[in-house]
C-alpha atoms as a PDB file:
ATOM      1  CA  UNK A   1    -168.733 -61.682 -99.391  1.00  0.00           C
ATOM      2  CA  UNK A   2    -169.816 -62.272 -96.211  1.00  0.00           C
ATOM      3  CA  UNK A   3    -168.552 -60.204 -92.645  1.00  0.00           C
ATOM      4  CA  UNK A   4    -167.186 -63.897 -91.050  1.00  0.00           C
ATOM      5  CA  UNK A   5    -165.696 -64.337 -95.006  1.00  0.00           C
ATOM      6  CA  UNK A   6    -164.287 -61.241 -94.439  1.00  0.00           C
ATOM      7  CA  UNK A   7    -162.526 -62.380 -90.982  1.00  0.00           C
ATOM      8  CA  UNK A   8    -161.635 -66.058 -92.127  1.00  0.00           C
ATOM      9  CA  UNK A   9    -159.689 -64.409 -94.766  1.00  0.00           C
ATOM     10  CA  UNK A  10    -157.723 -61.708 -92.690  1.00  0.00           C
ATOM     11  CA  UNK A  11    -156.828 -64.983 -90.099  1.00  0.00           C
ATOM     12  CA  UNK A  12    -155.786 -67.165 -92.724  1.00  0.00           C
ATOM     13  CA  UNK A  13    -153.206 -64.210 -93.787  1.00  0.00           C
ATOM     14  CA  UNK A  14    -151.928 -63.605 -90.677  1.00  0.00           C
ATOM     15  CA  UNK A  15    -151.561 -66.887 -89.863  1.00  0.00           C
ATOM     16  CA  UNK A  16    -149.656 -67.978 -92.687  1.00  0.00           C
ATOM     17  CA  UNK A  17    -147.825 -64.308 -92.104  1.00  0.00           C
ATOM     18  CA  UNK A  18    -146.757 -66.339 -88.805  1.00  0.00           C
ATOM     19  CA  UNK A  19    -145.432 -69.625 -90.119  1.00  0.00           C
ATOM     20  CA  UNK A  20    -143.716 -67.481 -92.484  1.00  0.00           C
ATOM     21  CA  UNK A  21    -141.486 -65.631 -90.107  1.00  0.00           C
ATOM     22  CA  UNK A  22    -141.501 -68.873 -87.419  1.00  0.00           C
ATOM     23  CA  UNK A  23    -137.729 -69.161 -88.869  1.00  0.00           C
ATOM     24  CA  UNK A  24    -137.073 -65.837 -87.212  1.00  0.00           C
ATOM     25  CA  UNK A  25    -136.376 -66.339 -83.564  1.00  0.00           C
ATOM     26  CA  UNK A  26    -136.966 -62.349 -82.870  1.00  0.00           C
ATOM     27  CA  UNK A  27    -139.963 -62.396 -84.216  1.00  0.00           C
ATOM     28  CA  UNK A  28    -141.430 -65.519 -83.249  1.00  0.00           C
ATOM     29  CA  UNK A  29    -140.308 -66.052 -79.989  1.00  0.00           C
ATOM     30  CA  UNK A  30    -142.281 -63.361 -78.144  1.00  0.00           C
ATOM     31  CA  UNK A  31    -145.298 -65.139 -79.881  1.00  0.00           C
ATOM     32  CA  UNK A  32    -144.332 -68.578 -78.463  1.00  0.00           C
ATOM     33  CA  UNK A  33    -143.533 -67.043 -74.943  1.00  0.00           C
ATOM     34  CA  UNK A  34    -147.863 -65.993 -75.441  1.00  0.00           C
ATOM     35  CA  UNK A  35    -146.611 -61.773 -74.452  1.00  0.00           C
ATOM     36  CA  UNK A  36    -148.309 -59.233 -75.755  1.00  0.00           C
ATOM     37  CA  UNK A  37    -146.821 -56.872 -78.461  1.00  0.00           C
ATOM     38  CA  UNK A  38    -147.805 -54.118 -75.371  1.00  0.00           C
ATOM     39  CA  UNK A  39    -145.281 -56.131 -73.189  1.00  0.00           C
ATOM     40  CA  UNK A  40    -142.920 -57.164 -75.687  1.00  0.00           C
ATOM     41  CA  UNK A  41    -142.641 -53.077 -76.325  1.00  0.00           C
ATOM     42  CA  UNK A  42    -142.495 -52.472 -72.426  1.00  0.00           C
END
């Protein structure tokens, strides 16, 4: 397996990681207001 295999894979995951919690407004809305999880955590 290639290194950009490798990455595709881990992106896919989180990805679908993402539409999997979209339901959960504490956890997706700092991702749909685009803040960091440095500024979310102040």
């Amino acid at each position: 397996m290639s290194f950009v295999g490798e990455v595709n894979k881990m992106y896919s995951r989180v990805m679908q990681k993402i539409k999997e919690t979209q339901n959960l407004s504490e956890v997706s809305q700092p991702f749909k207001q685009g803040l960091t999880i440095e500024s979310y955590l102040g």
